[in-house]
Each structure stands twice: as structure tokens, then as C-alpha cells.
C-alpha atoms as a PDB file:
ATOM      1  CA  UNK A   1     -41.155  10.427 -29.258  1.00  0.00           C
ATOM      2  CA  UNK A   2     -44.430   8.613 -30.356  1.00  0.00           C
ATOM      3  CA  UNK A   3     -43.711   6.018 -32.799  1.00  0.00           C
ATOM      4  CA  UNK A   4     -46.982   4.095 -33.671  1.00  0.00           C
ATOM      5  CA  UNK A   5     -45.791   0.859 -34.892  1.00  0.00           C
ATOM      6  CA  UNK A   6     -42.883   0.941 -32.062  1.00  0.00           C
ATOM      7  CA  UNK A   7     -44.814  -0.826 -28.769  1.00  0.00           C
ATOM      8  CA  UNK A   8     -42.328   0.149 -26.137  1.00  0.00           C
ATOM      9  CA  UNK A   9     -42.502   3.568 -26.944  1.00  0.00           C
ATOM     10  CA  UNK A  10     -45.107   4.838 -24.625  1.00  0.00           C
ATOM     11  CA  UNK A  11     -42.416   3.818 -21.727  1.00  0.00           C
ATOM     12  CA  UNK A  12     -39.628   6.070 -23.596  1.00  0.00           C
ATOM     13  CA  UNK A  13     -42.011   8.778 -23.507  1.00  0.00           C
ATOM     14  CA  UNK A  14     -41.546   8.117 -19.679  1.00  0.00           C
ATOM     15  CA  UNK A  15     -37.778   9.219 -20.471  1.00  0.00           C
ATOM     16  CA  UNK A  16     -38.594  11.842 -22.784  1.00  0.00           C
ATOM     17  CA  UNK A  17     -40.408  13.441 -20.007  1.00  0.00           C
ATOM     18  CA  UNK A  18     -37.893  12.691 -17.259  1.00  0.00           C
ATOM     19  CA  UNK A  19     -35.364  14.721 -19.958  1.00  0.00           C
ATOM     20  CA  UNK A  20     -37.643  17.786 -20.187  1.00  0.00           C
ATOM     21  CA  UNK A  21     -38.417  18.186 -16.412  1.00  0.00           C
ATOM     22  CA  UNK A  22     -34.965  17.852 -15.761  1.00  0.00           C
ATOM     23  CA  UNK A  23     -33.909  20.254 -18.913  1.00  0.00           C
ATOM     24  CA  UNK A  24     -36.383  23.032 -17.131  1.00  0.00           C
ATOM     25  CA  UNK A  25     -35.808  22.573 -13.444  1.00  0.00           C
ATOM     26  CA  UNK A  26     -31.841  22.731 -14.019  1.00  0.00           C
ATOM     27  CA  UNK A  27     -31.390  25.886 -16.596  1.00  0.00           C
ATOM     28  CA  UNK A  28     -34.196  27.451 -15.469  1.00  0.00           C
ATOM     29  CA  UNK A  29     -32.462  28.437 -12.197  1.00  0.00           C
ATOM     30  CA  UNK A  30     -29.393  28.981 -13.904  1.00  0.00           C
ATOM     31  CA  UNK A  31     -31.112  31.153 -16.156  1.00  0.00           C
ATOM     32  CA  UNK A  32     -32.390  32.479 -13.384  1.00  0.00           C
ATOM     33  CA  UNK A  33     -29.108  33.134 -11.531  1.00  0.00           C
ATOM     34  CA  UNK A  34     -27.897  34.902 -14.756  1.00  0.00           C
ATOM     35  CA  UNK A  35     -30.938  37.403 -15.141  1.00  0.00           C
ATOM     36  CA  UNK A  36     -30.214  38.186 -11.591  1.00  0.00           C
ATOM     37  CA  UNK A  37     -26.663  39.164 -11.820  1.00  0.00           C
ATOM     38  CA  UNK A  38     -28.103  40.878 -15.552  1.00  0.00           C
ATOM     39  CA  UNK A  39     -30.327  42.903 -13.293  1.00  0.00           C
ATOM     40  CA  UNK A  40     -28.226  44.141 -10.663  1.00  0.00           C
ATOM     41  CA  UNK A  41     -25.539  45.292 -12.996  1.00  0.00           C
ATOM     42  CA  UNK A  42     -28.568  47.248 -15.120  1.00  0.00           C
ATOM     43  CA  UNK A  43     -29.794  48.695 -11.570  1.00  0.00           C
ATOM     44  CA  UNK A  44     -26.504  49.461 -10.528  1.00  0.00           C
ATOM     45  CA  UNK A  45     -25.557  51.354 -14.257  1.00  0.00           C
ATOM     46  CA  UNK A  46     -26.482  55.069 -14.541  1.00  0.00           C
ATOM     47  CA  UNK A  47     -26.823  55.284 -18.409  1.00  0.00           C
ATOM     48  CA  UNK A  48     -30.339  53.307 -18.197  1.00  0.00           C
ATOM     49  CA  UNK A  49     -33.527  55.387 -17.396  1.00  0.00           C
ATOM     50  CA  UNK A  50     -35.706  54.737 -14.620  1.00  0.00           C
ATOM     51  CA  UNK A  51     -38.499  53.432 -16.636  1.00  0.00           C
ATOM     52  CA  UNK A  52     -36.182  50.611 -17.920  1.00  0.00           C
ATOM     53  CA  UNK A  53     -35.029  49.835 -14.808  1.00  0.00           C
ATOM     54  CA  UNK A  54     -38.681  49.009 -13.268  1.00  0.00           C
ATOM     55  CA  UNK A  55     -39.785  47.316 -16.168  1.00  0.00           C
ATOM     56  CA  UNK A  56     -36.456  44.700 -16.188  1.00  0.00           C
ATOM     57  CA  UNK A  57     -37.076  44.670 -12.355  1.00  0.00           C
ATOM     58  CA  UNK A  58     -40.630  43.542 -12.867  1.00  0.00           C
ATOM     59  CA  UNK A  59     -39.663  41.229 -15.400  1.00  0.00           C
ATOM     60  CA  UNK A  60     -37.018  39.581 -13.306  1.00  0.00           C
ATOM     61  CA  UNK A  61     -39.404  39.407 -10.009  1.00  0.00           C
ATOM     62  CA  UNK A  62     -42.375  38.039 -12.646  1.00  0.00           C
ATOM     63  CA  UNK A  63     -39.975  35.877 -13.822  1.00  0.00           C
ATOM     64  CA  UNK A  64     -40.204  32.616 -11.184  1.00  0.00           C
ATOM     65  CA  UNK A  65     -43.527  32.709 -11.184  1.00  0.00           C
ATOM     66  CA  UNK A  66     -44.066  32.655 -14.870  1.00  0.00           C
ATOM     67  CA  UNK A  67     -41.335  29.490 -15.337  1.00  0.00           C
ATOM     68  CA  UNK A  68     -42.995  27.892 -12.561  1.00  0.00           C
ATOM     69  CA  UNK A  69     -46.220  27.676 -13.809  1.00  0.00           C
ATOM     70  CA  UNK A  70     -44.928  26.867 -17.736  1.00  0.00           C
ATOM     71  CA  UNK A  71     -43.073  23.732 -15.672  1.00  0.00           C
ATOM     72  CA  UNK A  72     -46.421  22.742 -14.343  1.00  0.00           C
ATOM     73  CA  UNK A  73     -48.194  22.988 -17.659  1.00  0.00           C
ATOM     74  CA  UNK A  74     -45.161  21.395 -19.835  1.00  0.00           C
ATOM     75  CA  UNK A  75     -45.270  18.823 -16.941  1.00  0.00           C
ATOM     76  CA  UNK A  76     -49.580  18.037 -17.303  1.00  0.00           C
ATOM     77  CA  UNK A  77     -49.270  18.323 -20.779  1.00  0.00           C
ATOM     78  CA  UNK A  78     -46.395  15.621 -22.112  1.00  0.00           C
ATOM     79  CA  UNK A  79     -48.393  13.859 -19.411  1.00  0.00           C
ATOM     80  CA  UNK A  80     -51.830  14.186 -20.880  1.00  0.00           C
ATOM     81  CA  UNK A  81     -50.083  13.712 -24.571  1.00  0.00           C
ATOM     82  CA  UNK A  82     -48.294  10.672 -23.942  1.00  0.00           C
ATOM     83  CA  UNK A  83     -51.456   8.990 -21.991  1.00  0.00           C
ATOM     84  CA  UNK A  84     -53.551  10.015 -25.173  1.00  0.00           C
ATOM     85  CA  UNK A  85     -50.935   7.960 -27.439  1.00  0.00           C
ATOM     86  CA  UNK A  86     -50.827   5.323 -25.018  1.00  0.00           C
ATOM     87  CA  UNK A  87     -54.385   4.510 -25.234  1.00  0.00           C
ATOM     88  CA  UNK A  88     -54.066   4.592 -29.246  1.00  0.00           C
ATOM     89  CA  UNK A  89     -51.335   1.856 -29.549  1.00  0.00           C
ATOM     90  CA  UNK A  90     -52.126  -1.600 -29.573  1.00  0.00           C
ATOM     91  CA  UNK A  91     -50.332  -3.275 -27.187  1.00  0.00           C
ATOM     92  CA  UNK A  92     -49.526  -6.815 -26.462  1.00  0.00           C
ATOM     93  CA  UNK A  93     -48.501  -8.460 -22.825  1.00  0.00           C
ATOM     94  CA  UNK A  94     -45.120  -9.229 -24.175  1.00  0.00           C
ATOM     95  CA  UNK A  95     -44.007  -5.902 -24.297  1.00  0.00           C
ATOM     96  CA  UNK A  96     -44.553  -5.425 -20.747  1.00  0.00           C
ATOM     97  CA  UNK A  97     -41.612  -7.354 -19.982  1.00  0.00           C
ATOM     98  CA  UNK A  98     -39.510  -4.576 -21.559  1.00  0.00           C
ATOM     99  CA  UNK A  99     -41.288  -2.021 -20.406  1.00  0.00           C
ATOM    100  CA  UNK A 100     -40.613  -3.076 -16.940  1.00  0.00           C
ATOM    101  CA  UNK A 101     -37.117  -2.905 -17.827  1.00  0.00           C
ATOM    102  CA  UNK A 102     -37.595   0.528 -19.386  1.00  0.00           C
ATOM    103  CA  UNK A 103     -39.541   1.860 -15.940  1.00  0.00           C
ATOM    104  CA  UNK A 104     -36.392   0.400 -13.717  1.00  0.00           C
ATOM    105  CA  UNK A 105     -34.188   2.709 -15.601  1.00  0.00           C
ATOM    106  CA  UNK A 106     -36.149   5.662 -15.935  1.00  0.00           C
ATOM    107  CA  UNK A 107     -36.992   5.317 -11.858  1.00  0.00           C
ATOM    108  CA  UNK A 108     -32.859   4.721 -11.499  1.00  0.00           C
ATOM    109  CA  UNK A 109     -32.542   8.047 -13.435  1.00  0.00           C
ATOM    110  CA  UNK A 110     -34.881  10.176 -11.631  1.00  0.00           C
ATOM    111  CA  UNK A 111     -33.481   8.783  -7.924  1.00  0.00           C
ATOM    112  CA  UNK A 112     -29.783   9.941  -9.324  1.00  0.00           C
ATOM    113  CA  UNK A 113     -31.299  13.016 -10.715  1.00  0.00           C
ATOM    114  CA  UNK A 114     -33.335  13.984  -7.669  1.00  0.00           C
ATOM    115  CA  UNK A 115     -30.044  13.764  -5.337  1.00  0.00           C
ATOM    116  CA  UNK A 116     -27.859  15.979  -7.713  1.00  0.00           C
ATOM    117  CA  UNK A 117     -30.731  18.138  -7.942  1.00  0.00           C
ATOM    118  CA  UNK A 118     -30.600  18.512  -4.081  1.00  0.00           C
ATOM    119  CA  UNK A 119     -27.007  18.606  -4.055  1.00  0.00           C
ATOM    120  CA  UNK A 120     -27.230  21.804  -6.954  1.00  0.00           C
ATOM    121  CA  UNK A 121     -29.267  23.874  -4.839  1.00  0.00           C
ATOM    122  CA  UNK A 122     -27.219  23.527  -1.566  1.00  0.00           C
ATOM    123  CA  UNK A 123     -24.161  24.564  -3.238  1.00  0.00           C
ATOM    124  CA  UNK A 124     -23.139  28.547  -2.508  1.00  0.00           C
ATOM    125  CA  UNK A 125     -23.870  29.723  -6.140  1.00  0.00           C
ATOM    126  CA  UNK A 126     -27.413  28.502  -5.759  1.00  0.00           C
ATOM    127  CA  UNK A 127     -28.700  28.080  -2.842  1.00  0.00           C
ATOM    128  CA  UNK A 128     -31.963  29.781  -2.309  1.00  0.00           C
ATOM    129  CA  UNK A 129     -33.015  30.135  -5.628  1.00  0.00           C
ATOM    130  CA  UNK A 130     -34.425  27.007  -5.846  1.00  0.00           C
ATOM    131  CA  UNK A 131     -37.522  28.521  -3.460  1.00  0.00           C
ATOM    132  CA  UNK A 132     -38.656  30.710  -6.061  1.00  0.00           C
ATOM    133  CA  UNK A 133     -39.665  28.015  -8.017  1.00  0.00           C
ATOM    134  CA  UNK A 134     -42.143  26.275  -5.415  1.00  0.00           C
ATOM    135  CA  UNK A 135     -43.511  23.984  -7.508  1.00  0.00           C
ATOM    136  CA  UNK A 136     -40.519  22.838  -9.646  1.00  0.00           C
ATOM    137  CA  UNK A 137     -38.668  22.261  -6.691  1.00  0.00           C
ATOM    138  CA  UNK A 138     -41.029  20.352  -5.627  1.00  0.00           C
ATOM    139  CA  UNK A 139     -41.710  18.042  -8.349  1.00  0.00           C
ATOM    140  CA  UNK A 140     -37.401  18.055  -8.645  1.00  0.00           C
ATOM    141  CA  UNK A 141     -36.939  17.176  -5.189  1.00  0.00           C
ATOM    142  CA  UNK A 142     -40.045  14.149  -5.648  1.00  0.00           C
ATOM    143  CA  UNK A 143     -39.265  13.524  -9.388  1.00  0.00           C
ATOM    144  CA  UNK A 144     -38.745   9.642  -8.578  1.00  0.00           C
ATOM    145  CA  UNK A 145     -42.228   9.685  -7.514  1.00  0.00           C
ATOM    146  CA  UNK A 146     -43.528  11.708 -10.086  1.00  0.00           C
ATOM    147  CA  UNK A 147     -42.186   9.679 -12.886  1.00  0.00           C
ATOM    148  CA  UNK A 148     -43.538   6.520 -10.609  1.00  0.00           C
ATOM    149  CA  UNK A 149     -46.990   8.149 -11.226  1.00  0.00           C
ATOM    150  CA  UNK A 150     -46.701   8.883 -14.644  1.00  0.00           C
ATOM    151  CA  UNK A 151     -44.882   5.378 -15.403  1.00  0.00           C
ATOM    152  CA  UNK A 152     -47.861   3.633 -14.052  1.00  0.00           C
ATOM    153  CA  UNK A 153     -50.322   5.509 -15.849  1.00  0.00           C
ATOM    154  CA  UNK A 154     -49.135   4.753 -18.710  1.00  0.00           C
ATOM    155  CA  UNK A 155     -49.190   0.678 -17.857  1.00  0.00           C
ATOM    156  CA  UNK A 156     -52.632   1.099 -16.563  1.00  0.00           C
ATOM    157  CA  UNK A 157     -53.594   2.887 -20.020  1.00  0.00           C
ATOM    158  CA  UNK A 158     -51.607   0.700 -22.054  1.00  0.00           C
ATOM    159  CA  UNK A 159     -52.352  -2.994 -20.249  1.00  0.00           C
ATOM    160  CA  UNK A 160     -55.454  -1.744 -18.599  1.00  0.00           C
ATOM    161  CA  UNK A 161     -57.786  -1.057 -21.880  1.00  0.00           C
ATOM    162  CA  UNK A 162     -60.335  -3.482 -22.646  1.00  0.00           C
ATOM    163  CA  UNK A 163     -59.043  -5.478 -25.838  1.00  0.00           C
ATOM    164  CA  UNK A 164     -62.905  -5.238 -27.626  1.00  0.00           C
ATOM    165  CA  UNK A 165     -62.218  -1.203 -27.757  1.00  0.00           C
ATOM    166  CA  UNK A 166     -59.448  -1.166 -30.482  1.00  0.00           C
END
């Protein structure tokens, strides 16, 4: 990830982050989709009491909420992290040129990831699941912007620093 004598870095951490949110957002509704089919086989089988039936039903309606809001904070976080490290590296104009090259494909990447995103949750297997999850579908279904935001925080951090400060 953070490489201190590696300028361009900060922009991979743009990547890095791109990987994780889309890491989450895709197995967590596949996980999802499993514990669901997990559940109804448990509710459905006679050899489990009823006490262990509520509490895996309360885990599995708990469940969305709980992923959704560790997607938020996993998403603020690398963000806050990689900011943080941003500000620490000295950083020279040249490297902006590659940087820019590095933001082009990570923006490329989240545009092709955002439409098979979409396309994911229309299909049968999925669809509907995906509203669970209000707030990773939403950053999933804007993740070209949100990588947009994050990308240019990171150039305003890293070009944007008064040169006396380091």
C-alpha cells in the first residue's frame, strides 16, 4: 500500500481502495445470498430448537445492516488513512504527470465496475438483494464518482500542501 520513498503511491492507494469496495460490495451479497438459502434450510429443518432458529433469524435480518455500515467505515477509513499518508510524502510536480495517468485508469475501472455491478444485481439470482445494503449500493452504483472524490483529495493533499510545511 503506502510506500514512503515510492511518490506515486498515494494514487495506487486510489486502486487499493477501488479493490476493497469492490471486494465488499460483490461477496458481501453473495455472502448474503448464501446465509439466506443457510437460513431457510435451518428454518425449514425440524432437528434445530426454536431458540436457534430466532437467534440465526436475527442474525441473518441484523446481518445487512451490520455489513452496510462496516462498508461505510472501511470506506471513511482507507479514505482518512491514505489522505493522512498523502500529506506525509514529499511530493514533487513531476509525479503528477503519472498520477494523472494512474487516476484515468482507476476512473476507467470504477465506470466498468459500476456497470457490471448494475448488471449483477438485475440478474434473477440477485436481484433485490442489493436494497438491503442501501448504502453500498449506493456508493457501487456511484463508485466512479466516489473514487473521483477520493482521487482528487488526494491531489489536493498531495500538490495542494504548502512546500515550507515539510
Amino acid at each position: 500500500m503506502i510506500y514512503k520513498n515510492k511518490k506515486a503511491s498515494s494514487f495506487l492507494d486510489g486502486l487499493t481502495i477501488l479493490g476493497f469496495l469492490i471486494l465488499i460490495g460483490f461477496l458481501g451479497i453473495v455472502i448474503y445470498d448464501v446465509f439466506g438459502d443457510i437460513n431457510t434450510d435451518i428454518q425449514n429443518d425440524d432437528s434445530f430448537d426454536n431458540t436457534s432458529k430466532e437467534r440465526i433469524d436475527d442474525l441473518y435480518d441484523r446481518f445487512p445492516s451490520w455489513l452496510d455500515g462496516a462498508f461505510a467505515f472501511i470506506l471513511v477509513g482507507l479514505w482518512i488513512v491514505t489522505l493522512v499518508f498523502a500529506f506525509l510524502i514529499d511530493s514533487h510536480p513531476v509525479f503528477f504527470i503519472v498520477g494523472i495517468i494512474l487516476i484515468i485508469i482507476a476512473l476507467m475501472l470504477a465506470g466498468i465496475f459500476t456497470n457490471t455491478y448494475e448488471e449483477w444485481v438485475a440478474s434473477e439470482e440477485i436481484a433485490g438483494l442489493e436494497l438491503n445494503f442501501p448504502i453500498m449500493n449506493f456508493i457501487m452504483k456511484h463508485l466512479l464518482e466516489t473514487i473521483l472524490v477520493i482521487v482528487a483529495s488526494i491531489i489536493i493533499v498531495l500538490y495542494g500542501k504548502s512546500r515550507s510545511s515539510i
